[in-house]
C-alpha atoms as a PDB file:
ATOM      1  CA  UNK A   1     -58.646  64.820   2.853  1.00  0.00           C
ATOM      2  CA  UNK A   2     -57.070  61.626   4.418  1.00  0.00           C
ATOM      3  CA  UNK A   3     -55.653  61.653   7.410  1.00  0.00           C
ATOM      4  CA  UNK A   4     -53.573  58.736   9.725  1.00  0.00           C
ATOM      5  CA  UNK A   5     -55.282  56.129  11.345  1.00  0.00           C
ATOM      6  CA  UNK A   6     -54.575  55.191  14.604  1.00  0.00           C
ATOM      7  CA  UNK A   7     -51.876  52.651  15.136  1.00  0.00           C
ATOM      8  CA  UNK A   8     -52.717  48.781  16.488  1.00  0.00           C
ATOM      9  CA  UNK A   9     -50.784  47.811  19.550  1.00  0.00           C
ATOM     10  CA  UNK A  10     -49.937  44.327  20.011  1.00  0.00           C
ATOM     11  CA  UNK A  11     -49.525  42.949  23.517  1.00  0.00           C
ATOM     12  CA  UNK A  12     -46.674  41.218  24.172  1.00  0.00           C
ATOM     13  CA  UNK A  13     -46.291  37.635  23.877  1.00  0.00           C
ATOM     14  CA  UNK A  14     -49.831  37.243  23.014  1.00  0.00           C
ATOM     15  CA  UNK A  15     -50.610  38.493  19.609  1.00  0.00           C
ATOM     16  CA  UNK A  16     -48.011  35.753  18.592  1.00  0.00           C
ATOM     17  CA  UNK A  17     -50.118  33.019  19.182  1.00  0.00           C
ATOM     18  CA  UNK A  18     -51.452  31.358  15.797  1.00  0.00           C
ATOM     19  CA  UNK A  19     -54.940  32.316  14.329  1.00  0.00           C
ATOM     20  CA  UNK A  20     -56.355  34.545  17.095  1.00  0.00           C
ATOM     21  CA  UNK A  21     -53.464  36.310  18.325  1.00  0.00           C
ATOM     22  CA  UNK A  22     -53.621  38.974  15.099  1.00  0.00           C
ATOM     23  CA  UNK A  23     -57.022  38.842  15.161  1.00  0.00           C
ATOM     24  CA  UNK A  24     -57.591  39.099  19.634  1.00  0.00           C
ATOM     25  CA  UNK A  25     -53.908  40.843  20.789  1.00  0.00           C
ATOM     26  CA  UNK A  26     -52.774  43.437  18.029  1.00  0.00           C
ATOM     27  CA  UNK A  27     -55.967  45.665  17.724  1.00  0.00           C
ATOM     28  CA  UNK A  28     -55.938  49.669  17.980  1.00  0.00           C
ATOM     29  CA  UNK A  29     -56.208  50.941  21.784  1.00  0.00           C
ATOM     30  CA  UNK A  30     -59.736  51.721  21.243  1.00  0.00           C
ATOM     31  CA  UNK A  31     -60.378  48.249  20.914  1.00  0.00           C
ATOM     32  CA  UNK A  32     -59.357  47.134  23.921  1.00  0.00           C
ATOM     33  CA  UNK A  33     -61.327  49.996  25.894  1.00  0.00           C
ATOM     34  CA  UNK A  34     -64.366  48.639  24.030  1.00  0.00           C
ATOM     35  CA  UNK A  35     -63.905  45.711  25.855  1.00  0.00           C
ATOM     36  CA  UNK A  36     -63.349  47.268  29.139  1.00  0.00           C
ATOM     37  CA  UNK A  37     -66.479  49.055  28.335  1.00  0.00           C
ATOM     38  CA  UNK A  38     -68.489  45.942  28.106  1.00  0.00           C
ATOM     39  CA  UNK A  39     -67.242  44.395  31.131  1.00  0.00           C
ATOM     40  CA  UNK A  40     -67.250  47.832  32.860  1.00  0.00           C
ATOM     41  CA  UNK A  41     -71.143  48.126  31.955  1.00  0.00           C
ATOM     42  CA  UNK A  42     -71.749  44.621  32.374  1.00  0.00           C
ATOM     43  CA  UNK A  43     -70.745  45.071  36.420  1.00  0.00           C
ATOM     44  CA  UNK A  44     -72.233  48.434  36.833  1.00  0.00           C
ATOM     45  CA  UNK A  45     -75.900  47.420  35.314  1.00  0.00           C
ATOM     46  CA  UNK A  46     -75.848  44.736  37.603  1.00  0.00           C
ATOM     47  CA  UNK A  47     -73.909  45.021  40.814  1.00  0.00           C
ATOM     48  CA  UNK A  48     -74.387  48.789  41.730  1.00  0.00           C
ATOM     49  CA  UNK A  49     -76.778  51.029  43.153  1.00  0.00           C
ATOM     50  CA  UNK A  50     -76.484  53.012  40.207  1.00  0.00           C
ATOM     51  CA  UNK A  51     -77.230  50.694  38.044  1.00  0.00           C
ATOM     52  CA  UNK A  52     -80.149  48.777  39.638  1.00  0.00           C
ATOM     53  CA  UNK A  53     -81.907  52.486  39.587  1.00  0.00           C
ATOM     54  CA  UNK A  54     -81.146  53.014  35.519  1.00  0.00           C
ATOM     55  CA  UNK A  55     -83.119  49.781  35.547  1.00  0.00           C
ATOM     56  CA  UNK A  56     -85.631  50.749  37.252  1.00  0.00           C
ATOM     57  CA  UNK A  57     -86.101  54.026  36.075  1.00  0.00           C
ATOM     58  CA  UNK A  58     -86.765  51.227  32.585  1.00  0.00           C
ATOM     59  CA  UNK A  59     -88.947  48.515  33.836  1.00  0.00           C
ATOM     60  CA  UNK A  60     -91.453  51.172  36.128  1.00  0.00           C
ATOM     61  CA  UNK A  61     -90.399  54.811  36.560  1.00  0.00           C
ATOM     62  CA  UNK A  62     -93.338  54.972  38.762  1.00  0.00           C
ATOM     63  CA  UNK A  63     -91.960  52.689  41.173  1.00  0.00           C
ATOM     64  CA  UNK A  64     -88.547  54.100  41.122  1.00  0.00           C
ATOM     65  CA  UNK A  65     -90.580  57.804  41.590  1.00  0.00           C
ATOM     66  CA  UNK A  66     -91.774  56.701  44.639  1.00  0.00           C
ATOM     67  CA  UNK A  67     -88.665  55.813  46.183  1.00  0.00           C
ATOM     68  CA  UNK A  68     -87.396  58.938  45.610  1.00  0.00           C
ATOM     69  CA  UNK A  69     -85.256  58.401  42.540  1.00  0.00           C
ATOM     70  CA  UNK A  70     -85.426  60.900  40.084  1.00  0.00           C
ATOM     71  CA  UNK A  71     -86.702  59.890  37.381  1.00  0.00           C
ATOM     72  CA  UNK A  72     -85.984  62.655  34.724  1.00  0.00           C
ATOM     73  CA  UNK A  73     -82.155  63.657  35.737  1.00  0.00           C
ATOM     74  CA  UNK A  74     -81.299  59.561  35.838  1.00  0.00           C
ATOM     75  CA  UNK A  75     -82.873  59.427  31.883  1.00  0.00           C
ATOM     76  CA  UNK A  76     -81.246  62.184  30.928  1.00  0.00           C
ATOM     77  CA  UNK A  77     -77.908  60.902  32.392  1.00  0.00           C
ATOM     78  CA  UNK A  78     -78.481  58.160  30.218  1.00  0.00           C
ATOM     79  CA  UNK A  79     -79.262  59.547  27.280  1.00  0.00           C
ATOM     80  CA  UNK A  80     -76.076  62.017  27.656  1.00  0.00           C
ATOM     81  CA  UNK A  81     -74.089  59.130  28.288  1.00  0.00           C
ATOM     82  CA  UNK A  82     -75.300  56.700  25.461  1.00  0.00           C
ATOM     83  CA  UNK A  83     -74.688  59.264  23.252  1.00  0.00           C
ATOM     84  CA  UNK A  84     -71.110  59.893  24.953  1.00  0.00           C
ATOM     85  CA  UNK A  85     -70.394  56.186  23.847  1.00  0.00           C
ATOM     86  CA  UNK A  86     -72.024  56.638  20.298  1.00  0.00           C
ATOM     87  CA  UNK A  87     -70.195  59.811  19.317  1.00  0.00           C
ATOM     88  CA  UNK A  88     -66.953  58.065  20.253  1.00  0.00           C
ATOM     89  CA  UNK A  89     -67.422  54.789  18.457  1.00  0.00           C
ATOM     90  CA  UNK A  90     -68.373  57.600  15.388  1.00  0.00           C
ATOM     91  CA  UNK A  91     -64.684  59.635  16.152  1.00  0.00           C
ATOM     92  CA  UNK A  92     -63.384  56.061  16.314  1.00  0.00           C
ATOM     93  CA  UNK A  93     -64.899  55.463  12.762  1.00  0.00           C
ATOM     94  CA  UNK A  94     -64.090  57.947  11.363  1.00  0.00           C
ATOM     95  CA  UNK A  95     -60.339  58.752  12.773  1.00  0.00           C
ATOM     96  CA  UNK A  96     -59.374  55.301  13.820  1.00  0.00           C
ATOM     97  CA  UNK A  97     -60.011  53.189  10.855  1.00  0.00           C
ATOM     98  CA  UNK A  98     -60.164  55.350   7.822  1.00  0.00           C
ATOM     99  CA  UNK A  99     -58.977  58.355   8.642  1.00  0.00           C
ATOM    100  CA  UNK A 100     -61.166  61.131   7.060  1.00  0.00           C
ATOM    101  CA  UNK A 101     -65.105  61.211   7.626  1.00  0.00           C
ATOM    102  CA  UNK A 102     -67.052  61.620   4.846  1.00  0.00           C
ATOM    103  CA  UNK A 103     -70.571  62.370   4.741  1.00  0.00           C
ATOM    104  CA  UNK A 104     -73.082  59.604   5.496  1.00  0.00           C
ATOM    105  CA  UNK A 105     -70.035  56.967   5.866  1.00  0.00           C
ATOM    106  CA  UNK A 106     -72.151  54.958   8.773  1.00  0.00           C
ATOM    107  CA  UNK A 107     -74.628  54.228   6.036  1.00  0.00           C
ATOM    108  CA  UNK A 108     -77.008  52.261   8.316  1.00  0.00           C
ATOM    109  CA  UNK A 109     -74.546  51.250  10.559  1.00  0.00           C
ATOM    110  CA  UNK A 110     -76.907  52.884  13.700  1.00  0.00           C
ATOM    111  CA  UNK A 111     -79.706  50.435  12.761  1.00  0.00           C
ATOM    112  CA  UNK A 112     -77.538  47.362  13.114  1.00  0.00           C
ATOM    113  CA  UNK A 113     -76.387  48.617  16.416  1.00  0.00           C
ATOM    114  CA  UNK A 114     -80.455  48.451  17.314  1.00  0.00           C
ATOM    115  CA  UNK A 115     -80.759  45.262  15.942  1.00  0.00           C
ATOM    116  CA  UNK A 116     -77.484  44.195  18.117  1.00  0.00           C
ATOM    117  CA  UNK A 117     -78.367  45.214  21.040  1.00  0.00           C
ATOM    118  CA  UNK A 118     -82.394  44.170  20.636  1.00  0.00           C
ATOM    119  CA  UNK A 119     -80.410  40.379  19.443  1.00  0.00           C
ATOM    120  CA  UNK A 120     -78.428  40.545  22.436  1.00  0.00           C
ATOM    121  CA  UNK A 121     -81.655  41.162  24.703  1.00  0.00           C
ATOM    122  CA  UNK A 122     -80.728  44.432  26.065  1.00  0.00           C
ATOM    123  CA  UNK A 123     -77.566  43.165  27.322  1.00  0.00           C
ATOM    124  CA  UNK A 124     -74.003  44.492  26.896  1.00  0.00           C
ATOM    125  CA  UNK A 125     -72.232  41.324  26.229  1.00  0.00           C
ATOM    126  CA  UNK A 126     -75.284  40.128  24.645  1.00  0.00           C
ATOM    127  CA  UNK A 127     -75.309  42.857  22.036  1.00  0.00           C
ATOM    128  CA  UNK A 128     -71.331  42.374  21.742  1.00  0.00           C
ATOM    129  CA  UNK A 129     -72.335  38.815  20.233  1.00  0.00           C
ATOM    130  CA  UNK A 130     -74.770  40.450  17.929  1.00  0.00           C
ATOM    131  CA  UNK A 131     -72.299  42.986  16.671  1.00  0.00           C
ATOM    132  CA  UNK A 132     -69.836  40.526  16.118  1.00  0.00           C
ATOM    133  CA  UNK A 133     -72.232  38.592  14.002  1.00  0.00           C
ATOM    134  CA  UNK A 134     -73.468  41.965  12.303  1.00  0.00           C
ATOM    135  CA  UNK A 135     -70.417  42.792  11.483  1.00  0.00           C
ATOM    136  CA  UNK A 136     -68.962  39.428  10.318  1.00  0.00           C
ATOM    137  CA  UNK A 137     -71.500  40.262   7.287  1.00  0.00           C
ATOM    138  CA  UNK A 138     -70.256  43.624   6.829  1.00  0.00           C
ATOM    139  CA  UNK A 139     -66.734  42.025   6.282  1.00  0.00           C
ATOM    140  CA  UNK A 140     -67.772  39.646   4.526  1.00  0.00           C
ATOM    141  CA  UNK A 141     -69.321  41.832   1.812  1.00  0.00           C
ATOM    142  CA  UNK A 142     -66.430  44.139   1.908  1.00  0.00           C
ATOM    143  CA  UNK A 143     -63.946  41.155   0.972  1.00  0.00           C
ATOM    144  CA  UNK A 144     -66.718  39.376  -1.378  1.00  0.00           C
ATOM    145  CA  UNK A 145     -67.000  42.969  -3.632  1.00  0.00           C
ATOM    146  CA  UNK A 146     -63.078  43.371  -3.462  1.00  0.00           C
ATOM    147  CA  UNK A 147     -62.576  39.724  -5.114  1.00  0.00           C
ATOM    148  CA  UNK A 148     -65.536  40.140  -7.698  1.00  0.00           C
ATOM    149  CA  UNK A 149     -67.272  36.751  -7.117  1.00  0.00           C
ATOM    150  CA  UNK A 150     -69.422  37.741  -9.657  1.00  0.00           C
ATOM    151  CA  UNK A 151     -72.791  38.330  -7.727  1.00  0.00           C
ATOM    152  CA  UNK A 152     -73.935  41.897  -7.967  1.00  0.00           C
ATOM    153  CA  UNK A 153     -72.261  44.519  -5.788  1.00  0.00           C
ATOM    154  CA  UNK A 154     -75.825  45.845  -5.203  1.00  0.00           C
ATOM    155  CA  UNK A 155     -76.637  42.479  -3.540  1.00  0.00           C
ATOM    156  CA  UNK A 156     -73.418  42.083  -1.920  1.00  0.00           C
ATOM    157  CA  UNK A 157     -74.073  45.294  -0.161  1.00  0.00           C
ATOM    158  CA  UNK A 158     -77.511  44.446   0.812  1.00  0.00           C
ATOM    159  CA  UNK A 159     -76.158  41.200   2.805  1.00  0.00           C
ATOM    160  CA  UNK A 160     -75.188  42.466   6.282  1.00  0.00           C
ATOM    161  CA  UNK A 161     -79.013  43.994   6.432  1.00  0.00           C
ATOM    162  CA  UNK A 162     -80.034  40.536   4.800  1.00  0.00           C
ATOM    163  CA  UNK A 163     -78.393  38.837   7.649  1.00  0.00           C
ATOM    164  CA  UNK A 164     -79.638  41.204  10.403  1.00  0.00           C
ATOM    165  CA  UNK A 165     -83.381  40.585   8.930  1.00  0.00           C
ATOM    166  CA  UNK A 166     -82.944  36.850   9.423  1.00  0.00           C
ATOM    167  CA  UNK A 167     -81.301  37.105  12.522  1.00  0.00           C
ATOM    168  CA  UNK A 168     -83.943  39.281  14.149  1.00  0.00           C
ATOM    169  CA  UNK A 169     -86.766  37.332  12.526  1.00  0.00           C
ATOM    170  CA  UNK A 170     -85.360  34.348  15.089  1.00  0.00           C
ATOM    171  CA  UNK A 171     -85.907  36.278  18.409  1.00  0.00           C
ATOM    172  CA  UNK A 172     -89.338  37.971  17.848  1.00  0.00           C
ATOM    173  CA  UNK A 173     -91.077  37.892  21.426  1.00  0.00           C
ATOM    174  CA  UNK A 174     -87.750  36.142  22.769  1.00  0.00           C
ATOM    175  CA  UNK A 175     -85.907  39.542  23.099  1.00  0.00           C
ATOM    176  CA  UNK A 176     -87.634  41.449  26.231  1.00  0.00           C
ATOM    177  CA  UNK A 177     -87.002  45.624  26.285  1.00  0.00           C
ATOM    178  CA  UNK A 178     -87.527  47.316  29.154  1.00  0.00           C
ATOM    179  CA  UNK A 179     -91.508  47.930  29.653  1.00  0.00           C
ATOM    180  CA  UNK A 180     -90.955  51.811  30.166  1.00  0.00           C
ATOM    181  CA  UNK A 181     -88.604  52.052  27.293  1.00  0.00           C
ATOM    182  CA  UNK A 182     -89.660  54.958  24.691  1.00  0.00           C
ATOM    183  CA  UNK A 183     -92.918  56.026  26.352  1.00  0.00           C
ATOM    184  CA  UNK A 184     -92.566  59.741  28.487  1.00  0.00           C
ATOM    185  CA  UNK A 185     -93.008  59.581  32.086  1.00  0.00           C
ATOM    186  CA  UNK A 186     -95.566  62.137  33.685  1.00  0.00           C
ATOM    187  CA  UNK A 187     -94.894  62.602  37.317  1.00  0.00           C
ATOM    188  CA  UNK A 188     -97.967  62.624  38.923  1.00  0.00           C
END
């Protein structure tokens, strides 16, 4: 049941530079969309209409209510399109780096996007730095089990939860959700 992964595609000129060039310039397609994706959200959260009513519709749906936006249809957009984003970072998973899916192969992997983006303080490039960090761990346990160090592979792969734990235990009251975030909104 294994299929091809999707092929890396180095940028000219670039992915020849020493150290990060391999690591930065000859990553699979989907990698470099992610990016775009971040930047992309980073402008539209904060320098469109759009965007300034999502955040709204967060911080007081109430307020946004009563200047007519609609409150229900711009969650639901949301929703549909977080979980747009999530489903393909799953295909990407699954197709793009191993090739087959196998049941429960994100093994937790939802909960350290939380704790990303709740490290990041509800902030796409924010929670970019936190997945980076989150998933530094991951590696690192990966390569740690694969050269038997000698420490338990039962603790080795408890260490990227280890590390989120820690991490998060740093910004308790720093990181700020939107006030409206998880509780229903009853139009009144």
């Amino acid at each position: 049941n294994s299929g091809s992964i999707l092929a890396s595609l180095p940028i000219p000129l670039l992915w020849r530079i020493p150290v990060i060039g391999p690591i930065l310039f000859n990553q699979s397609p989907v990698i470099y969309i992610m990016f775009l994706l971040i930047l992309f959200t980073h402008f539209f959260y904060n320098y469109t209409k759009w965007g300034l009513r999502i955040r709204a519709v967060g911080e007081n749906p109430k307020a946004a209510d009563t200047l007519g936006i609609d409150v229900f249809r711009l969650r639901y957009i949301s929703v549909l399109a977080s979980g747009a984003i999530a489903g393909f970072a799953g295909a990407y998973m699954s197709i793009g780096q191993i090739g087959f899916f196998q049941e429960s192969m994100s093994a937790g992997k939802g909960f350290l996007g939380l704790a990303a983006m709740i490290f990041g303080n509800w902030n796409p490039g924010g929670a970019f730095l936190g997945s980076l960090i989150f998933g530094f761990f991951d590696s690192w346990q990966n390569k740690l089990s694969i050269l038997q160090v000698g420490i338990p592979s039962e603790f080795l792969a408890m260490a990227p939860y280890i590390a989120t734990m820690v991490v998060l235990a740093g910004f308790v009251g720093r990181s700020r959700m939107p006030a409206a975030d998880g509780t229903p909104y009853k139009k009144e």
